[in-house]
Structures are given as C-alpha cells and as structure tokens.
PDB file of N, CA and C in Angstrom:
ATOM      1  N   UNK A   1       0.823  -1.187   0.000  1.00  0.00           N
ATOM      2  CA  UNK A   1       0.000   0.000   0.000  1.00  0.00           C
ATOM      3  C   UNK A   1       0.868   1.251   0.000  1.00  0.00           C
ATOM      4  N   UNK A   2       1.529   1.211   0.519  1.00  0.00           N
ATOM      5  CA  UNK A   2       3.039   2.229   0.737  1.00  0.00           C
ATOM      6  C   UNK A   2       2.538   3.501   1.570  1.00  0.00           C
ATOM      7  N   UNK A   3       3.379   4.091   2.223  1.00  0.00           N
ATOM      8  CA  UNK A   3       3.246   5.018   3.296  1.00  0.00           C
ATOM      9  C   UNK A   3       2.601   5.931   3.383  1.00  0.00           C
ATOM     10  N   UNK A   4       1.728   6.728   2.127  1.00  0.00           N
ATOM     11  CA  UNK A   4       1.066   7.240   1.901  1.00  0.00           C
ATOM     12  C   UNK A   4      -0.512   6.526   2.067  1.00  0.00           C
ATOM     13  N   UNK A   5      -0.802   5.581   1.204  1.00  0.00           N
ATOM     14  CA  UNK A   5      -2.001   4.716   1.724  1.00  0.00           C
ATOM     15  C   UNK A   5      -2.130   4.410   3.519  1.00  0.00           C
ATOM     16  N   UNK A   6      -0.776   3.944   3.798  1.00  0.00           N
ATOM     17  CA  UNK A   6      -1.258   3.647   5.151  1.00  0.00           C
ATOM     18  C   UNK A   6      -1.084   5.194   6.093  1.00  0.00           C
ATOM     19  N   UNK A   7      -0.950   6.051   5.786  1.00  0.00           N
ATOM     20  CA  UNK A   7      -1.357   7.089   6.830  1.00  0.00           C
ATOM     21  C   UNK A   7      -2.796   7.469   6.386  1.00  0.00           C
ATOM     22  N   UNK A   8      -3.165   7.463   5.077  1.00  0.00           N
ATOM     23  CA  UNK A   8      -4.868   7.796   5.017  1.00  0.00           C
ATOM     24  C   UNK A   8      -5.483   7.072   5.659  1.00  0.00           C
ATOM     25  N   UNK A   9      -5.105   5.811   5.487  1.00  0.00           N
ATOM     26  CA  UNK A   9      -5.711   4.315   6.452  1.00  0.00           C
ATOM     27  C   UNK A   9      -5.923   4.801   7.816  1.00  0.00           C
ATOM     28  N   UNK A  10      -4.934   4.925   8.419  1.00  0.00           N
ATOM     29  CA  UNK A  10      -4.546   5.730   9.780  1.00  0.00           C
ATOM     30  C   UNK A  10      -6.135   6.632  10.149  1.00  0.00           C
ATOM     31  N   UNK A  11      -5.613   7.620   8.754  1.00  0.00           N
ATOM     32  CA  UNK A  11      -6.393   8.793   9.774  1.00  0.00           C
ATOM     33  C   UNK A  11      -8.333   8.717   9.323  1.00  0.00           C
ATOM     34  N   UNK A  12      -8.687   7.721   8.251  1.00  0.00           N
ATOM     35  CA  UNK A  12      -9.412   7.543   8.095  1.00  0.00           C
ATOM     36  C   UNK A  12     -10.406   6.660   9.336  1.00  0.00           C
ATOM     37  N   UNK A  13      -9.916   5.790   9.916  1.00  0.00           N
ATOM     38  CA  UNK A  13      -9.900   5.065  11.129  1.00  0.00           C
ATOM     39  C   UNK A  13     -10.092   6.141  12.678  1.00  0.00           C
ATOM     40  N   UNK A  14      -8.919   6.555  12.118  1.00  0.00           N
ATOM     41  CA  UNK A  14      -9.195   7.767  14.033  1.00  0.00           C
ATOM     42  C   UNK A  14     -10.328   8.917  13.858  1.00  0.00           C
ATOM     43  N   UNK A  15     -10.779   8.843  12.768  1.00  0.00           N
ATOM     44  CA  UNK A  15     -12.266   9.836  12.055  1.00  0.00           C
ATOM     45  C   UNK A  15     -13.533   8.972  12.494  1.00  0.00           C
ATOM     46  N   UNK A  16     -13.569   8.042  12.637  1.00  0.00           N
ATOM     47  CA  UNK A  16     -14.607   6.926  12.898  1.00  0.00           C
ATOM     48  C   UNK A  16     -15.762   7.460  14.323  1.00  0.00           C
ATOM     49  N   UNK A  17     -14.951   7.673  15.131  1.00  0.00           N
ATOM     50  CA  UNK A  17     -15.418   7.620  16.514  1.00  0.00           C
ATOM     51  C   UNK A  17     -15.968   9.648  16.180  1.00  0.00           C
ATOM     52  N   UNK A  18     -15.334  10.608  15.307  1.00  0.00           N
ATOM     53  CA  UNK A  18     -16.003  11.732  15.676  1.00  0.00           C
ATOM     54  C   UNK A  18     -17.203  11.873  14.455  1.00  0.00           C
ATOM     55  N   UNK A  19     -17.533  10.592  14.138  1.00  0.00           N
ATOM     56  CA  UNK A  19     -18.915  10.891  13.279  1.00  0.00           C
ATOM     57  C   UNK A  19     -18.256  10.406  11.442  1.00  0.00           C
ATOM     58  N   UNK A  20     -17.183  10.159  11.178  1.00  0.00           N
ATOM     59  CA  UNK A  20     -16.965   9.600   9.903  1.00  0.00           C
ATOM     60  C   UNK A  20     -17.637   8.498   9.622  1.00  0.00           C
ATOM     61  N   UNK A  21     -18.467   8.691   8.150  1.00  0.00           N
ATOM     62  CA  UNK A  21     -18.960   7.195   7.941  1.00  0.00           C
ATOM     63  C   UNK A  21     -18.186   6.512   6.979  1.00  0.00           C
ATOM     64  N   UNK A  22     -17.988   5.244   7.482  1.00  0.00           N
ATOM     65  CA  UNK A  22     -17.413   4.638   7.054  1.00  0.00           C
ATOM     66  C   UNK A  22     -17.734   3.830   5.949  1.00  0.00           C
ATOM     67  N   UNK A  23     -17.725   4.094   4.386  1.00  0.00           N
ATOM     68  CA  UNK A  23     -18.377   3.294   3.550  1.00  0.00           C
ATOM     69  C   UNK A  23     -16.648   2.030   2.800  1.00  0.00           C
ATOM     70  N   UNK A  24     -16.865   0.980   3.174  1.00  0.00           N
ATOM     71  CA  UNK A  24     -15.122   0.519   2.662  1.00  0.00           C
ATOM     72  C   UNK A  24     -14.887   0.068   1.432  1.00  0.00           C
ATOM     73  N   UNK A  25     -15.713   0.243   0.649  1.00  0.00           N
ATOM     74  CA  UNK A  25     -15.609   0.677  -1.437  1.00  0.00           C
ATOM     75  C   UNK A  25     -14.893   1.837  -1.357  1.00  0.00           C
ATOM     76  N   UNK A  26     -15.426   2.901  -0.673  1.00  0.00           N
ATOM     77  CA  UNK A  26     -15.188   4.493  -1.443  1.00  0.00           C
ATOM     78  C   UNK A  26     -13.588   4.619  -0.657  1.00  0.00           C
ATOM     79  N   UNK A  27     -13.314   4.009   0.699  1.00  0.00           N
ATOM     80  CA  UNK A  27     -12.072   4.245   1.164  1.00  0.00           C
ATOM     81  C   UNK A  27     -11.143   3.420   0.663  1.00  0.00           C
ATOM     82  N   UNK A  28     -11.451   2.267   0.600  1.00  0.00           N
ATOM     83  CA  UNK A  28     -10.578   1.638  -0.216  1.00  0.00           C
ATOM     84  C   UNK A  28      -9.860   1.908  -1.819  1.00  0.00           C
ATOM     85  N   UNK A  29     -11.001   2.536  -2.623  1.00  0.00           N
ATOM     86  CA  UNK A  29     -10.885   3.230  -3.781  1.00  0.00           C
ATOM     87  C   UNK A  29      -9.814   4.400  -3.653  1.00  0.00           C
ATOM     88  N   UNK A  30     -10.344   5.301  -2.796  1.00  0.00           N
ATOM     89  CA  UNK A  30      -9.445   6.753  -2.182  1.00  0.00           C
ATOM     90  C   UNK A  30      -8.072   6.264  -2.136  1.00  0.00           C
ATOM     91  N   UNK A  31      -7.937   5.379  -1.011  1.00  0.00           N
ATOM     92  CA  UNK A  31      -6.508   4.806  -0.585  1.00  0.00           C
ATOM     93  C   UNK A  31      -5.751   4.166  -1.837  1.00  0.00           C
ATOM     94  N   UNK A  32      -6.042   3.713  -2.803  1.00  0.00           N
ATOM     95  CA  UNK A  32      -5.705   3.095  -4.334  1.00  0.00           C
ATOM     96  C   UNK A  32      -5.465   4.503  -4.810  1.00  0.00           C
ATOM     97  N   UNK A  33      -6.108   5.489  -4.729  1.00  0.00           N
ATOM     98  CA  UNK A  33      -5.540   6.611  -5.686  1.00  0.00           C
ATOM     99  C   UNK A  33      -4.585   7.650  -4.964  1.00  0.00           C
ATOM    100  N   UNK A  34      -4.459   7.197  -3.504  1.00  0.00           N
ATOM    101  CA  UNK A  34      -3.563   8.069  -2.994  1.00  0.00           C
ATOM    102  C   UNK A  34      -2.679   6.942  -3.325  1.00  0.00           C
ATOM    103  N   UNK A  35      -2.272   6.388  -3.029  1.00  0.00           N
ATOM    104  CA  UNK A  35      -1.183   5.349  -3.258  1.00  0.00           C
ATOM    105  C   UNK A  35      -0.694   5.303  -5.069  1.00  0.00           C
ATOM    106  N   UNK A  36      -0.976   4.882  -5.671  1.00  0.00           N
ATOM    107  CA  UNK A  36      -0.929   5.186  -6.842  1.00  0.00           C
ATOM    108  C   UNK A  36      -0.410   7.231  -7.238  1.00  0.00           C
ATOM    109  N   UNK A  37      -0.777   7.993  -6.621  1.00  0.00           N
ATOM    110  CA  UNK A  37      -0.235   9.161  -6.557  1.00  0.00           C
ATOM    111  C   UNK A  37       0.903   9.025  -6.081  1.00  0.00           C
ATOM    112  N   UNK A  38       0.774   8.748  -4.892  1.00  0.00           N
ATOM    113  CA  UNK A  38       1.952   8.646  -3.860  1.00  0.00           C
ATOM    114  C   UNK A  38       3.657   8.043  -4.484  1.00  0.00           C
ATOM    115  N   UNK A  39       3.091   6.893  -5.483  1.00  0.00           N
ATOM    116  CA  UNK A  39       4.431   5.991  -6.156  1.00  0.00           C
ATOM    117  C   UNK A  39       4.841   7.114  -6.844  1.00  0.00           C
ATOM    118  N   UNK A  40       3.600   7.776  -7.980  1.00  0.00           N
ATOM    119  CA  UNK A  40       4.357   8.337  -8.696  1.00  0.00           C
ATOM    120  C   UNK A  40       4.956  10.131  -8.493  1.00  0.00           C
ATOM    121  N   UNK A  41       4.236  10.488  -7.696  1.00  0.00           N
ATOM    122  CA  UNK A  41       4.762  11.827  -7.182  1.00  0.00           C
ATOM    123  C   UNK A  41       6.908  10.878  -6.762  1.00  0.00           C
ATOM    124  N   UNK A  42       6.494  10.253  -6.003  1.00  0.00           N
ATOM    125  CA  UNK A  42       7.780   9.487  -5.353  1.00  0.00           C
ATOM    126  C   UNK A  42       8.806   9.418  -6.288  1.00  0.00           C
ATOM    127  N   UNK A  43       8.665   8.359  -7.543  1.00  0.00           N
ATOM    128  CA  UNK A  43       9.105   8.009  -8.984  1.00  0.00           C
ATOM    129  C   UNK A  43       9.432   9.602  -9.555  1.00  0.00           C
ATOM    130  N   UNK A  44       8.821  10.394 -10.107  1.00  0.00           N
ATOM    131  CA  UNK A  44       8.857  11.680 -10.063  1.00  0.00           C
ATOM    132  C   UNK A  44      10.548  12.613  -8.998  1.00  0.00           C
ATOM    133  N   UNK A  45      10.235  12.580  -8.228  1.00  0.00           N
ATOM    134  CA  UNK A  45      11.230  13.162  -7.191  1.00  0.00           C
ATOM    135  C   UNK A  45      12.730  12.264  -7.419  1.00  0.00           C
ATOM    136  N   UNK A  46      12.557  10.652  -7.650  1.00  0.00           N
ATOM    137  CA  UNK A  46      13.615  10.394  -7.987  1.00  0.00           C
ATOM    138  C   UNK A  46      14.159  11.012  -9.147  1.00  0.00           C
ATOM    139  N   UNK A  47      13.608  10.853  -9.992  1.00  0.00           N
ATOM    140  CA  UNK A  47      14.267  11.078 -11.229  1.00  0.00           C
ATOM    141  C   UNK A  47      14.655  12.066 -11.253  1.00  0.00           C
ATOM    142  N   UNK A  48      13.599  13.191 -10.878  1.00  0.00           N
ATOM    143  CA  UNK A  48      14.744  14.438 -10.598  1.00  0.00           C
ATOM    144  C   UNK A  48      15.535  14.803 -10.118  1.00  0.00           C
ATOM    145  N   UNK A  49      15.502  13.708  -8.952  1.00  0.00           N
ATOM    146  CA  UNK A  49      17.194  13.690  -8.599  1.00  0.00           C
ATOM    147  C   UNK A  49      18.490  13.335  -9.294  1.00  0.00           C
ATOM    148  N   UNK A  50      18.195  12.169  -9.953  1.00  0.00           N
ATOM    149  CA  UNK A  50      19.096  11.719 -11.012  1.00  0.00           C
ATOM    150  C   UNK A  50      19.362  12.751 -11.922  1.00  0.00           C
ATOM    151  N   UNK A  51      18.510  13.327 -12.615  1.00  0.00           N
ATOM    152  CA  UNK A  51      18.955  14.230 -13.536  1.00  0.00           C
ATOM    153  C   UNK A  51      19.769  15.519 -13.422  1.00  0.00           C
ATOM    154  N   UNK A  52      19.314  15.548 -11.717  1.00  0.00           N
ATOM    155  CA  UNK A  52      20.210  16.599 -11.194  1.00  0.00           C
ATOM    156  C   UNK A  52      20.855  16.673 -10.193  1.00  0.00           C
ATOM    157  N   UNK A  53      21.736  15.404 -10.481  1.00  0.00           N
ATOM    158  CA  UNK A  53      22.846  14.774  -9.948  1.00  0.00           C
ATOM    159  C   UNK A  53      23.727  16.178  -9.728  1.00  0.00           C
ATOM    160  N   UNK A  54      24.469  16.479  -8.528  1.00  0.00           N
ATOM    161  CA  UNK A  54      25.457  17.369  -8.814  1.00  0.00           C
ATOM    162  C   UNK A  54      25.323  18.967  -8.381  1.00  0.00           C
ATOM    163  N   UNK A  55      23.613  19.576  -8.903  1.00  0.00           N
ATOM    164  CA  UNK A  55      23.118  20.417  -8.894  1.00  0.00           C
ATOM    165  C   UNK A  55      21.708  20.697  -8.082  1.00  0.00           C
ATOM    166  N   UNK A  56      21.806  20.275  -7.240  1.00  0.00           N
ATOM    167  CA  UNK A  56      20.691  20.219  -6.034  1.00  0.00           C
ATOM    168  C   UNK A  56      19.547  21.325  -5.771  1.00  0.00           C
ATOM    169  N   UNK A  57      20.189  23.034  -6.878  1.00  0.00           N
ATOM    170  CA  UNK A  57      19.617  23.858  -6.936  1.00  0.00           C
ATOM    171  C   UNK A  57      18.354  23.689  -7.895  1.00  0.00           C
ATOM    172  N   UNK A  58      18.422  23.003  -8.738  1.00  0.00           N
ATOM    173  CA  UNK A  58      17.887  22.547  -9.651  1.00  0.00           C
ATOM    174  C   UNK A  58      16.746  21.501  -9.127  1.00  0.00           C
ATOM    175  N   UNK A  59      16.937  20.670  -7.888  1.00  0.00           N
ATOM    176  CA  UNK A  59      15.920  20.031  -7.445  1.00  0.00           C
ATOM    177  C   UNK A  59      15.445  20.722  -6.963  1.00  0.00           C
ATOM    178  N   UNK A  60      15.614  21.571  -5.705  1.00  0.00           N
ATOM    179  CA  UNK A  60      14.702  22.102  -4.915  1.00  0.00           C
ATOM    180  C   UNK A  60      14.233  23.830  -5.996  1.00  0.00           C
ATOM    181  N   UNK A  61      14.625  24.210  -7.008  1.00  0.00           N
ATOM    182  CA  UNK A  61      14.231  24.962  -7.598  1.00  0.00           C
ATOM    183  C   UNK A  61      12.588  24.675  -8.159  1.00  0.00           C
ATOM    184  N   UNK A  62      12.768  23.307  -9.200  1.00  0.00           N
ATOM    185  CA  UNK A  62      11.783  22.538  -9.483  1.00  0.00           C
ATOM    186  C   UNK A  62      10.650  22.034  -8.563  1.00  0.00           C
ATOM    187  N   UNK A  63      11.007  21.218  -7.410  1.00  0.00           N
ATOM    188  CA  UNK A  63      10.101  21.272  -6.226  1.00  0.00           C
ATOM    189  C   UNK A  63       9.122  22.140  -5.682  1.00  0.00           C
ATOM    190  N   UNK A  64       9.913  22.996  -5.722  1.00  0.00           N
ATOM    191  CA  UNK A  64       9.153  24.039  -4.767  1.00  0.00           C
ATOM    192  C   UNK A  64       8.300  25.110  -5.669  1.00  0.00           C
ATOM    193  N   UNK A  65       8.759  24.647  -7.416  1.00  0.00           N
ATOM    194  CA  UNK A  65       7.688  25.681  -8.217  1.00  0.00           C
ATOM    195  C   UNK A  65       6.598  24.655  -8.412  1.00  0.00           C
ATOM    196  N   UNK A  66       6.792  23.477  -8.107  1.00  0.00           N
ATOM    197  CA  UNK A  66       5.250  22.913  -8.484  1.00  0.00           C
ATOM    198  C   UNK A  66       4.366  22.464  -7.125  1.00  0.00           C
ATOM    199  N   UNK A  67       5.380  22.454  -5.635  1.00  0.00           N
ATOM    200  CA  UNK A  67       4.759  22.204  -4.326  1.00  0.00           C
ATOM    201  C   UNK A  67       4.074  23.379  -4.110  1.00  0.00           C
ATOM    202  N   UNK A  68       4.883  24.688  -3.910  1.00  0.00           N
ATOM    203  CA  UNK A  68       4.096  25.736  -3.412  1.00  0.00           C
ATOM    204  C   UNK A  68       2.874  26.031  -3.831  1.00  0.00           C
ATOM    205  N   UNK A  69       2.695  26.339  -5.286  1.00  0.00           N
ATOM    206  CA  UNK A  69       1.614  26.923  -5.729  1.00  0.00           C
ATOM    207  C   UNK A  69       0.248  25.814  -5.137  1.00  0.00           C
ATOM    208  N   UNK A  70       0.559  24.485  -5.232  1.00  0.00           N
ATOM    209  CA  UNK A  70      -0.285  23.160  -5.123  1.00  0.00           C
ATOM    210  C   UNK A  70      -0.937  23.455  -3.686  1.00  0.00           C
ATOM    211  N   UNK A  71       0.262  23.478  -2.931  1.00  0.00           N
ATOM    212  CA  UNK A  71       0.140  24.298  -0.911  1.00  0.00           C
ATOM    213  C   UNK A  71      -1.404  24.958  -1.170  1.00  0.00           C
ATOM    214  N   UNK A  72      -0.563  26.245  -1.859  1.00  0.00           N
ATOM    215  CA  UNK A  72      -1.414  27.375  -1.676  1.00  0.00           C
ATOM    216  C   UNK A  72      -3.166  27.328  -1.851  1.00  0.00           C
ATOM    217  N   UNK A  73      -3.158  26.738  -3.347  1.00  0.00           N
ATOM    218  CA  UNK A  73      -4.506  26.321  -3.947  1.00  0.00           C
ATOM    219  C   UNK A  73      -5.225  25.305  -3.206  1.00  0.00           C
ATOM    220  N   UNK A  74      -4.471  24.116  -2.328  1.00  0.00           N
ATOM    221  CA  UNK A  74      -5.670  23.607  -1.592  1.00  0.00           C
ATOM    222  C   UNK A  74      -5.918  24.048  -0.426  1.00  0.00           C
ATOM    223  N   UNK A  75      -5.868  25.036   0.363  1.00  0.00           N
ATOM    224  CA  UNK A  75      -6.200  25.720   1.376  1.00  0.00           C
ATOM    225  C   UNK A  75      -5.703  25.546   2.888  1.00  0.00           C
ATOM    226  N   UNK A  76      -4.231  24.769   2.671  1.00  0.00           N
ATOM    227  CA  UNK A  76      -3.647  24.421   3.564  1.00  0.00           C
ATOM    228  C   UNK A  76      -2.926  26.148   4.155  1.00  0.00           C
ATOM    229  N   UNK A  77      -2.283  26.755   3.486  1.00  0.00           N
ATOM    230  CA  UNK A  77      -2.100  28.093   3.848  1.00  0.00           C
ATOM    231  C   UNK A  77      -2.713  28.605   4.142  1.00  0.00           C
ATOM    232  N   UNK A  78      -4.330  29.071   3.693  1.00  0.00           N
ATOM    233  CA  UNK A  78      -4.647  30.117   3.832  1.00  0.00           C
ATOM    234  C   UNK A  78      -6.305  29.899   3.292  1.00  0.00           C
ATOM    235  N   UNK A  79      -7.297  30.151   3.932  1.00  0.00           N
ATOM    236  CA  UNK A  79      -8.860  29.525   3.448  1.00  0.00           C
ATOM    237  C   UNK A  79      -8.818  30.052   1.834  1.00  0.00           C
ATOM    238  N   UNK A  80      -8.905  28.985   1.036  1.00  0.00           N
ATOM    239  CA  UNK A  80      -9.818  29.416  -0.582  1.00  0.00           C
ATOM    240  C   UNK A  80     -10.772  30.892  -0.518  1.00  0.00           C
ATOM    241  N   UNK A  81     -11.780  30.607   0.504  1.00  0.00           N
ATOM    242  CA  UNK A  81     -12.801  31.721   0.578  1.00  0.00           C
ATOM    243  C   UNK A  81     -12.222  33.231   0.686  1.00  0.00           C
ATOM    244  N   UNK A  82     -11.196  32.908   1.439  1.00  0.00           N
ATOM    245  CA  UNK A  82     -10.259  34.485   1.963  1.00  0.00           C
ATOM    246  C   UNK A  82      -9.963  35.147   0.622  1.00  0.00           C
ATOM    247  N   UNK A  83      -9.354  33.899  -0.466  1.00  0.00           N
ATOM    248  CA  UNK A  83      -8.682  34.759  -1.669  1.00  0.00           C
ATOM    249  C   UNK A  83      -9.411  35.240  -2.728  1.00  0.00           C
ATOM    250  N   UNK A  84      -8.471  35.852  -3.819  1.00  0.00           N
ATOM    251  CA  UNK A  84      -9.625  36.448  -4.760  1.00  0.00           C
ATOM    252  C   UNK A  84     -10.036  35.442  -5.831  1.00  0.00           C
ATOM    253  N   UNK A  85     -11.125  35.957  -6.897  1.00  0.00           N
ATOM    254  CA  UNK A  85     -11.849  34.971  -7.493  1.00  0.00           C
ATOM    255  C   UNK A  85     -10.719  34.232  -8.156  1.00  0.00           C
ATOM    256  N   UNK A  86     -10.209  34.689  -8.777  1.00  0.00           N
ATOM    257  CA  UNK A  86      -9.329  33.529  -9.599  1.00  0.00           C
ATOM    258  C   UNK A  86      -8.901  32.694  -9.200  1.00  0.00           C
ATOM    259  N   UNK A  87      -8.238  32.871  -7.565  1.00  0.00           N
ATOM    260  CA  UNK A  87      -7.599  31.509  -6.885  1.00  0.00           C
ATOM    261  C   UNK A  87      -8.517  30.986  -6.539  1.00  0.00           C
ATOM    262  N   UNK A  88     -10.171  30.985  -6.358  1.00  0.00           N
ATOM    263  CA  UNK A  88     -11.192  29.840  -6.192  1.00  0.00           C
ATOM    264  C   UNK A  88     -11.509  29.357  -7.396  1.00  0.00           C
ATOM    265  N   UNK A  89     -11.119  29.830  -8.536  1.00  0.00           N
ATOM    266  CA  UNK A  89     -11.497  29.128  -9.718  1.00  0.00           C
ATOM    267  C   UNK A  89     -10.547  28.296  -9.721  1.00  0.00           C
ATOM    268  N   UNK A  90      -8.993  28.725  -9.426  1.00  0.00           N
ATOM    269  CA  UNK A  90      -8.010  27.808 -10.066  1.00  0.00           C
ATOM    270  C   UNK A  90      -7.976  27.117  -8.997  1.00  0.00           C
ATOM    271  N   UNK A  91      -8.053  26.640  -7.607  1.00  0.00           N
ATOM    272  CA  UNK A  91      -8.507  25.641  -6.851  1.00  0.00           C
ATOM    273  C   UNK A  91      -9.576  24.616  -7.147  1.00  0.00           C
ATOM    274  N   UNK A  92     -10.173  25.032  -7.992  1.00  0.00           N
ATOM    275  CA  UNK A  92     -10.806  23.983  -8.454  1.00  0.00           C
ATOM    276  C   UNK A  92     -10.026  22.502  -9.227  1.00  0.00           C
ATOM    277  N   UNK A  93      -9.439  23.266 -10.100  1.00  0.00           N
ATOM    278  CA  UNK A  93      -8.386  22.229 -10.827  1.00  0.00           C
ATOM    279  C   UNK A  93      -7.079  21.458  -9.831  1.00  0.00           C
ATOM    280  N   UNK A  94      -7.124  22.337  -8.956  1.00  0.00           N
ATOM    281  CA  UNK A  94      -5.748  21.558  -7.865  1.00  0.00           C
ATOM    282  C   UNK A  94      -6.266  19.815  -7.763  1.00  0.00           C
ATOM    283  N   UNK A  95      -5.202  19.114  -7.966  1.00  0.00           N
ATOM    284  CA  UNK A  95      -5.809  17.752  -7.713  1.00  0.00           C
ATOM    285  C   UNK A  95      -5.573  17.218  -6.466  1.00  0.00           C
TER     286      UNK A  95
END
C-alpha cells in the first residue's frame, strides 16, 4: 500500500469515533488513488534527482515551483474563501 495509503488508512480510522462514515468501497478506492499518486509523485522526485545529480539547486528549484503553488490552492495556507476569485477558480483544478 506504501506510506502514503497507510497514513490515510490511519487517519481515516481515528475519524470513525467523531462521526466519519465509514463506507469501505469508497475508502478503499481513495486509498488506491492516494497510493498510486503517492508511487508516482515518489518516482517523479527520484528522477529528478538523477537528472540533477550534482546540482541540487535545480531540485529544490523545481520542487518548490510545483509544491508551493499546489500548498497554496488547496487551502492548507490560507482559506480558498479568503482569496480572490481567480484563486477559487483555479482551486478547483488543484488535484
């Protein structure tokens, strides 16, 4: 399942007792597509390491132009509602 599946697992479970319903198609499904994300975001990060063997500026340059904006748009920074229209439109597309 890899480490990503099993922390949704995790926290899907400790949600139980404050009113989560538990349907185990739709979580099980979820956990398959975080996991499946999870390899390849992972797969992803390697390779860019490989390619930028040497030049480390170049990883965390790359990283952080496609993490941050991702941060921002799902509302982990800062509520969607707070910002202006465009960043609730383009939150829509954040996956």
């Amino acid at each position: 399942m890899g480490a990503a599946g099993g922390a949704g697992l995790l926290i899907a479970l400790v949600c139980i007792p404050f009113g989560f319903v538990f349907y185990p198609l739709h979580v099980l499904f979820g956990l398959v597509i975080l996991g499946i994300f999870g390899i390849g975001l992972g797969a992803l990060s390697y390779a860019l390491a490989l390619v930028s063997q040497n030049k480390e500026w170049i990883f965390w340059g790359v990283q952080q132009t496609l993490l941050f904006p991702l941060m921002i748009l799902s509302g982990i920074m800062l509520p969607i509602e707070a910002g202006p229209d465009w960043m609730k439109t383009a939150s829509f597309f954040n996956p």
